[in-house]
PDB file of N, CA and C in Angstrom:
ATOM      1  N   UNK A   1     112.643 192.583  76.563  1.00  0.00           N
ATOM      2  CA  UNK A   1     111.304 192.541  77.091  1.00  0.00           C
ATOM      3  C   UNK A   1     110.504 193.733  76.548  1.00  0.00           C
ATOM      4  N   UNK A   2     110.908 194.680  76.711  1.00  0.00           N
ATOM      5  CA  UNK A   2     110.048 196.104  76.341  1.00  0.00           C
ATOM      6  C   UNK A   2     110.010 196.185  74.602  1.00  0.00           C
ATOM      7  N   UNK A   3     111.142 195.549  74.112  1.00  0.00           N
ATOM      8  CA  UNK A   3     111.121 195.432  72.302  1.00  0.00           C
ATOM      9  C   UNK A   3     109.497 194.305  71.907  1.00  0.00           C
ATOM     10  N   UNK A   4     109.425 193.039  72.897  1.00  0.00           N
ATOM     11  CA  UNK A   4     108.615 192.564  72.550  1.00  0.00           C
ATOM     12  C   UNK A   4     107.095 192.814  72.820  1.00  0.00           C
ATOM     13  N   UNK A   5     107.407 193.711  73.779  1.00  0.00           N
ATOM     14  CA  UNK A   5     105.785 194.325  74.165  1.00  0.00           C
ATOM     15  C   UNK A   5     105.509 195.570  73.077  1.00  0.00           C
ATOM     16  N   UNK A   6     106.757 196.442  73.066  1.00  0.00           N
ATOM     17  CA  UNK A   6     106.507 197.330  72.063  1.00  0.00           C
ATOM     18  C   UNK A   6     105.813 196.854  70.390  1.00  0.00           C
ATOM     19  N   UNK A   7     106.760 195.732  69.917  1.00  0.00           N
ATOM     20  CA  UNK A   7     106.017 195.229  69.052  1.00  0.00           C
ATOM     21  C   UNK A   7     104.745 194.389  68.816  1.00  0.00           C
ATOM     22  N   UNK A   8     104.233 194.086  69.586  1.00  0.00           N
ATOM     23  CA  UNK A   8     103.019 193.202  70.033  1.00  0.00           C
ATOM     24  C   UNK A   8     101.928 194.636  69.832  1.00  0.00           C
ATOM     25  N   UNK A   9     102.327 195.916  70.529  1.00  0.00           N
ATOM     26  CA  UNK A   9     101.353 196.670  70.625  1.00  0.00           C
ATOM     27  C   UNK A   9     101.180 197.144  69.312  1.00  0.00           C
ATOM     28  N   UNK A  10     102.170 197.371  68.346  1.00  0.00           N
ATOM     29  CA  UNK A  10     102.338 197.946  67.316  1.00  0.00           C
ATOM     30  C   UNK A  10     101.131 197.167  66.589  1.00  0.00           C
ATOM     31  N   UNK A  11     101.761 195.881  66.651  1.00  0.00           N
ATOM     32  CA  UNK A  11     101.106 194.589  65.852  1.00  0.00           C
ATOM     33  C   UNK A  11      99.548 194.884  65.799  1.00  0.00           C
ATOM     34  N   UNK A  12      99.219 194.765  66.958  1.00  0.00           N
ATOM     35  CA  UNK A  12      97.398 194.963  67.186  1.00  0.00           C
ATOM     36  C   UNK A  12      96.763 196.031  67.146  1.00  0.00           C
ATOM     37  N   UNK A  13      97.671 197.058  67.344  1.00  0.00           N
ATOM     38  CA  UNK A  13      96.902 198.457  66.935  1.00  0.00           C
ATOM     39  C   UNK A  13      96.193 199.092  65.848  1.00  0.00           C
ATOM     40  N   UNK A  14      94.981 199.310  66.153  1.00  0.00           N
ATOM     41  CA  UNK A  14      93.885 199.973  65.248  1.00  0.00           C
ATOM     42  C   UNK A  14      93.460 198.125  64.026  1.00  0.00           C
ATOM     43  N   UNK A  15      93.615 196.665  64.253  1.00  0.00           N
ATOM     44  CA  UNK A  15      93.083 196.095  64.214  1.00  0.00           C
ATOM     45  C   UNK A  15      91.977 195.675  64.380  1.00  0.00           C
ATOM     46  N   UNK A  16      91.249 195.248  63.456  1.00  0.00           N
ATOM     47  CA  UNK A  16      89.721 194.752  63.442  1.00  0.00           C
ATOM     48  C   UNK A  16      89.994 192.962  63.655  1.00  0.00           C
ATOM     49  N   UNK A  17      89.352 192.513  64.816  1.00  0.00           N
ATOM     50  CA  UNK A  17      88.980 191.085  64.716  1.00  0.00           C
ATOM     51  C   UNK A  17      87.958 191.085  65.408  1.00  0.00           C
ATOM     52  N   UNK A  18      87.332 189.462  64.903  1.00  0.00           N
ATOM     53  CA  UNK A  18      86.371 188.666  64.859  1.00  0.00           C
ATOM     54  C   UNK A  18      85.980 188.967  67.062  1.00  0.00           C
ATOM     55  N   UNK A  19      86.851 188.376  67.450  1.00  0.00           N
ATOM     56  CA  UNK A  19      86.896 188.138  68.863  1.00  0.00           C
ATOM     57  C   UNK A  19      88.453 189.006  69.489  1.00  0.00           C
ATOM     58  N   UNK A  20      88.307 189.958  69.903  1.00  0.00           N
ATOM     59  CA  UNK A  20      89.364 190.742  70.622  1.00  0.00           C
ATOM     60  C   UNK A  20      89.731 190.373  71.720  1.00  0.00           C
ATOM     61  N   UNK A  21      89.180 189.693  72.414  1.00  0.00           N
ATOM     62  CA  UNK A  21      89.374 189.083  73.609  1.00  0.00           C
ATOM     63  C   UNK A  21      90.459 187.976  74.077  1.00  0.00           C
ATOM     64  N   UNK A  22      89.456 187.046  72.617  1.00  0.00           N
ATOM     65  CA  UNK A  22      90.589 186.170  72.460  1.00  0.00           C
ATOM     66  C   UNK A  22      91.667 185.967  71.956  1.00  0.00           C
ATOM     67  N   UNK A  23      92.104 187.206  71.132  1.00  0.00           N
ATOM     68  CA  UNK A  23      93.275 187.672  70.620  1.00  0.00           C
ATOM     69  C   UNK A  23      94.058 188.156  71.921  1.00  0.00           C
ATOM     70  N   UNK A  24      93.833 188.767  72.680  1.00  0.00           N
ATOM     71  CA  UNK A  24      94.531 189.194  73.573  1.00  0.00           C
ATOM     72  C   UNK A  24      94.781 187.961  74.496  1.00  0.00           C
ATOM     73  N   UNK A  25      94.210 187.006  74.640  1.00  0.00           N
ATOM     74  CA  UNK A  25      94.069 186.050  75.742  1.00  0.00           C
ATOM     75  C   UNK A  25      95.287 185.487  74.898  1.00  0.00           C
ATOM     76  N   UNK A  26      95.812 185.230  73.399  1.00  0.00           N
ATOM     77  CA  UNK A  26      96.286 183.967  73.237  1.00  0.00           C
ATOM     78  C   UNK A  26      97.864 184.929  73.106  1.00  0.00           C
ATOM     79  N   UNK A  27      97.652 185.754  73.134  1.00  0.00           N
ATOM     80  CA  UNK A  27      99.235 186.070  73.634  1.00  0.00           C
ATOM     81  C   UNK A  27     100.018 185.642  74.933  1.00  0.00           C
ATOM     82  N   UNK A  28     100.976 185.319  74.693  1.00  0.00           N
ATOM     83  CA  UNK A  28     102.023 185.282  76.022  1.00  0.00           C
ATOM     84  C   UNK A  28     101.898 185.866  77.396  1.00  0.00           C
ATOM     85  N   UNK A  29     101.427 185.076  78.522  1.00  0.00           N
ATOM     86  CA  UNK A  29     101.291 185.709  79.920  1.00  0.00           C
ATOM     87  C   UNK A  29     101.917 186.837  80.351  1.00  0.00           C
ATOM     88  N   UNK A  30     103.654 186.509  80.042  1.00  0.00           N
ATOM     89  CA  UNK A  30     104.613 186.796  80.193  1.00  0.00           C
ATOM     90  C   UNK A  30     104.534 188.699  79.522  1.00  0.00           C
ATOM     91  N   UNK A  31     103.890 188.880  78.467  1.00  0.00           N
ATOM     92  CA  UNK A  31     103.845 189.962  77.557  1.00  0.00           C
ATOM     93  C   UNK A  31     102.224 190.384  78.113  1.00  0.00           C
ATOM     94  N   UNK A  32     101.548 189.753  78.291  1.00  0.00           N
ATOM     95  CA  UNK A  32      99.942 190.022  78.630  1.00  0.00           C
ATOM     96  C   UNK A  32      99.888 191.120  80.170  1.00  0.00           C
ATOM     97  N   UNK A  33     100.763 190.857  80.640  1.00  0.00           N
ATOM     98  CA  UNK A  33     100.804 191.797  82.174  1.00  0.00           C
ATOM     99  C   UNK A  33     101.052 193.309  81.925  1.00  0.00           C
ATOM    100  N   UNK A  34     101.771 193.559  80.729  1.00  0.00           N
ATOM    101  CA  UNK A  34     102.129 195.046  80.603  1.00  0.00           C
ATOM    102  C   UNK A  34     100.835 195.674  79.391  1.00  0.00           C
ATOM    103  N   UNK A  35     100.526 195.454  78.349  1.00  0.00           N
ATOM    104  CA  UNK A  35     100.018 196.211  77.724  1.00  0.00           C
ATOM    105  C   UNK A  35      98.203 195.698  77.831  1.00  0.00           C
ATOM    106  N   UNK A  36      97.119 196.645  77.983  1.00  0.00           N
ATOM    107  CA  UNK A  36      95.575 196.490  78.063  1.00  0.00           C
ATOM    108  C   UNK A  36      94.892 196.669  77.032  1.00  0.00           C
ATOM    109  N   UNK A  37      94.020 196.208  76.561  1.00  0.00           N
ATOM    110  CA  UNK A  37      93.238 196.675  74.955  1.00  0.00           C
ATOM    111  C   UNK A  37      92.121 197.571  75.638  1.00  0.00           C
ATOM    112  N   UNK A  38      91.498 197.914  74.755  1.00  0.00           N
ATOM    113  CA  UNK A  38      90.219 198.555  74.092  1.00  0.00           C
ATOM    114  C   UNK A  38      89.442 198.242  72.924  1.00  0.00           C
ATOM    115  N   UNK A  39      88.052 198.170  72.854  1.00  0.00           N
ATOM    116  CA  UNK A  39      87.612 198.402  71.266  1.00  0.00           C
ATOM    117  C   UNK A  39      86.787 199.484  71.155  1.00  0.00           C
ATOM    118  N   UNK A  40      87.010 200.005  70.204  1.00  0.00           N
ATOM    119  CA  UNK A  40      85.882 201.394  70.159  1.00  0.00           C
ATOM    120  C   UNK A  40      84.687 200.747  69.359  1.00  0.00           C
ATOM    121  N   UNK A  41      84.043 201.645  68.952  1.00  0.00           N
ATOM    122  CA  UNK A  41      82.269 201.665  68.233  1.00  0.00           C
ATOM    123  C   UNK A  41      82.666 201.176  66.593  1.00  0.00           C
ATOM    124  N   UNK A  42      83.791 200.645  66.337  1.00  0.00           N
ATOM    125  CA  UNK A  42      84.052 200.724  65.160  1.00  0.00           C
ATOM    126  C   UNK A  42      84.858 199.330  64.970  1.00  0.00           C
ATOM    127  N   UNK A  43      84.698 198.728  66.412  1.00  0.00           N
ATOM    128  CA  UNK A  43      85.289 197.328  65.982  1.00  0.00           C
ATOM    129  C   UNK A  43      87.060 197.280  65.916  1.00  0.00           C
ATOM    130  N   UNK A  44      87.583 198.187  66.215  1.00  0.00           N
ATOM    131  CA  UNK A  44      89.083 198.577  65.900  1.00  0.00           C
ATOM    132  C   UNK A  44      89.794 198.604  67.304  1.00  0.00           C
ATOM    133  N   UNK A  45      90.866 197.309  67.724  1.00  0.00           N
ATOM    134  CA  UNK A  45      91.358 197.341  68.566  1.00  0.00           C
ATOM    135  C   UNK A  45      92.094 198.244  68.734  1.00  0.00           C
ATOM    136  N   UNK A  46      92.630 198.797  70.238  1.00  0.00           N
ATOM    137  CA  UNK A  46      93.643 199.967  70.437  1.00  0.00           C
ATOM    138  C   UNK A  46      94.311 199.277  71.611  1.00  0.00           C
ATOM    139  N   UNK A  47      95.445 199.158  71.841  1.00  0.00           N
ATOM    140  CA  UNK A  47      96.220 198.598  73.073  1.00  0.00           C
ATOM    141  C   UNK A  47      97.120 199.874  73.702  1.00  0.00           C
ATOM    142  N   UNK A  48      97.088 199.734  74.856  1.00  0.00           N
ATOM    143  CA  UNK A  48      97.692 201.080  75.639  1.00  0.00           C
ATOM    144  C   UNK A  48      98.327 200.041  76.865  1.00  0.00           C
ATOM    145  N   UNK A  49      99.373 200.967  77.034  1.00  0.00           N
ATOM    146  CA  UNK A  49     100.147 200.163  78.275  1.00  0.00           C
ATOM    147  C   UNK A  49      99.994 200.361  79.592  1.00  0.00           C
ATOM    148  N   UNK A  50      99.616 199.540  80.304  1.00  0.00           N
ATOM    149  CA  UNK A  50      99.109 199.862  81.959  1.00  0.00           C
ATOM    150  C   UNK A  50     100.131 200.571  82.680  1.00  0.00           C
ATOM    151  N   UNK A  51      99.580 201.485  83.491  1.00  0.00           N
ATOM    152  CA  UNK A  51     100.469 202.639  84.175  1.00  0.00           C
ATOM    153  C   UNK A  51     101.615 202.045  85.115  1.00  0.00           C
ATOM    154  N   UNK A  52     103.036 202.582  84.952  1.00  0.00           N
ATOM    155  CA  UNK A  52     103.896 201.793  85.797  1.00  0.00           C
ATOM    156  C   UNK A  52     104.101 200.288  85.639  1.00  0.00           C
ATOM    157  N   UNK A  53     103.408 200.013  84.230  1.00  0.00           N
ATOM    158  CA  UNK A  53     104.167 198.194  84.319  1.00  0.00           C
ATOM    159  C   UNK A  53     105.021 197.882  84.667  1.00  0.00           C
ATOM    160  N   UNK A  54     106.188 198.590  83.808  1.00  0.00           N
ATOM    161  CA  UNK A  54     107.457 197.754  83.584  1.00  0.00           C
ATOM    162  C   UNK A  54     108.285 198.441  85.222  1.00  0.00           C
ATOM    163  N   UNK A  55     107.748 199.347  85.649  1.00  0.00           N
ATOM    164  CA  UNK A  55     108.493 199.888  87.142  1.00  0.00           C
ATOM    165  C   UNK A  55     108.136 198.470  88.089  1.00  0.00           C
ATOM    166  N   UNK A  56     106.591 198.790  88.529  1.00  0.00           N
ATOM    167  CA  UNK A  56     106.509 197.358  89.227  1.00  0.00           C
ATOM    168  C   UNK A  56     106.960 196.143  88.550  1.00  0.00           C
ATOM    169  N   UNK A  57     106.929 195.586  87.708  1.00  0.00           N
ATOM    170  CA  UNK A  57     107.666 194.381  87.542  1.00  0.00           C
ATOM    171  C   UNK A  57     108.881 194.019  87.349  1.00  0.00           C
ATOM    172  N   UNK A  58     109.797 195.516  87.669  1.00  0.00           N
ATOM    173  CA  UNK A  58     111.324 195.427  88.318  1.00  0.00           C
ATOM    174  C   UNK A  58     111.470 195.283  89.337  1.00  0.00           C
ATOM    175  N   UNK A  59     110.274 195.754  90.005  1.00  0.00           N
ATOM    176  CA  UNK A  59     110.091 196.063  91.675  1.00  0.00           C
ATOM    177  C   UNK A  59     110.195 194.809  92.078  1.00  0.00           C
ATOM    178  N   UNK A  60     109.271 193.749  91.711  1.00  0.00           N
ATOM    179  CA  UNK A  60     108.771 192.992  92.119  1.00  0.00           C
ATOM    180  C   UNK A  60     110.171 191.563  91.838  1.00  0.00           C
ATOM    181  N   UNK A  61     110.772 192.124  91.122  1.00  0.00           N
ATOM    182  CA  UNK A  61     112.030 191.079  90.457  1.00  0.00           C
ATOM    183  C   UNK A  61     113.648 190.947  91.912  1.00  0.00           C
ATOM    184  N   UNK A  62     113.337 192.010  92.633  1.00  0.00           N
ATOM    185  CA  UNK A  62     113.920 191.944  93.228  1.00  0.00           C
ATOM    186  C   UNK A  62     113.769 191.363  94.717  1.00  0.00           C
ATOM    187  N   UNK A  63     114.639 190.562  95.498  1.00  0.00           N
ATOM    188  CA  UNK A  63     113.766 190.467  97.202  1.00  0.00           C
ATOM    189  C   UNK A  63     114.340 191.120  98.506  1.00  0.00           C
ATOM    190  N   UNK A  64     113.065 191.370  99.539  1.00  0.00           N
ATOM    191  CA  UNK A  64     113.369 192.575 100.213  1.00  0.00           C
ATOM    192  C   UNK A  64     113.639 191.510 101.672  1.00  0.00           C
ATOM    193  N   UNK A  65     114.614 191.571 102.353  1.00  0.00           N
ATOM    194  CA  UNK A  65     115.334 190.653 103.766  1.00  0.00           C
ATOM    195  C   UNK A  65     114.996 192.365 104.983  1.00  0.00           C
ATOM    196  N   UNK A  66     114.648 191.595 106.114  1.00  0.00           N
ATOM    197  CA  UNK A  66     114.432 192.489 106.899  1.00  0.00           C
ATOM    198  C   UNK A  66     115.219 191.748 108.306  1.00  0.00           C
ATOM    199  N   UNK A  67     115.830 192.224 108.492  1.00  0.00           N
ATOM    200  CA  UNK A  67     116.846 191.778 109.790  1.00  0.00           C
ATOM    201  C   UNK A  67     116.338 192.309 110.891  1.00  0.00           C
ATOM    202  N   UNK A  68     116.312 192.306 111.996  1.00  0.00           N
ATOM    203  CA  UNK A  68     115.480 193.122 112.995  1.00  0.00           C
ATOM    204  C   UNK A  68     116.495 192.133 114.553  1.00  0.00           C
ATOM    205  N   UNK A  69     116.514 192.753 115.642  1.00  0.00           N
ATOM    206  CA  UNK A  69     116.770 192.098 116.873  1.00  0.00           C
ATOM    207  C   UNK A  69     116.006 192.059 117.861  1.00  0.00           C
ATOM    208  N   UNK A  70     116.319 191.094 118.772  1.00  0.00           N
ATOM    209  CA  UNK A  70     114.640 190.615 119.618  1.00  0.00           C
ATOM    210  C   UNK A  70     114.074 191.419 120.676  1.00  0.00           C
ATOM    211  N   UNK A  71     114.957 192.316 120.881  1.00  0.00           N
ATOM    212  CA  UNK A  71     114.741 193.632 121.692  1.00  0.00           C
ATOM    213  C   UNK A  71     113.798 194.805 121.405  1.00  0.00           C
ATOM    214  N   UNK A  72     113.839 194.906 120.321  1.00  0.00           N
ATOM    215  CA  UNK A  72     113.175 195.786 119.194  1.00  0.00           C
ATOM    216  C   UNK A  72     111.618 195.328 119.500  1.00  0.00           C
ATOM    217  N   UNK A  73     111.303 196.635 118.885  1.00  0.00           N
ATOM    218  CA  UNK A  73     109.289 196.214 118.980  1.00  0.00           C
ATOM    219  C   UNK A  73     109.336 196.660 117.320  1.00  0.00           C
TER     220      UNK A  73
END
């Protein structure tokens, strides 16, 4: 997972396209949750990775059971 995001970012970095948007849109959902673009004044995409991706989406991989008894508040 992190090899294919790593390379995806590599891929698009400091790239010039037509529509950046939709370059980013037609990537993989799955890969689209961890890394965010930018374009500067120069038309040149930059992709940076959103803070804590890959933590929360371990977080979130796991499920949390809460047992409790009827006595309890």
């Amino acid at each position: 997972m992190m090899s294919m995001v790593s390379e995806t970012e590599l891929k698009l970095e400091n790239t010039r396209h037509r529509n950046p948007e939709m370059v980013y849109r037609k990537l993989h959902p799955y890969i689209r949750r961890y890394p965010d673009y930018t374009v500067d004044d120069e038309g040149h995409m930059h992709i940076e990775r959103k803070q804590n991706a890959f933590t929360f989406a371990d977080n979130r991989a796991g499920m949390f059971v809460m047992l409790s008894s009827v006595d309890t508040s």
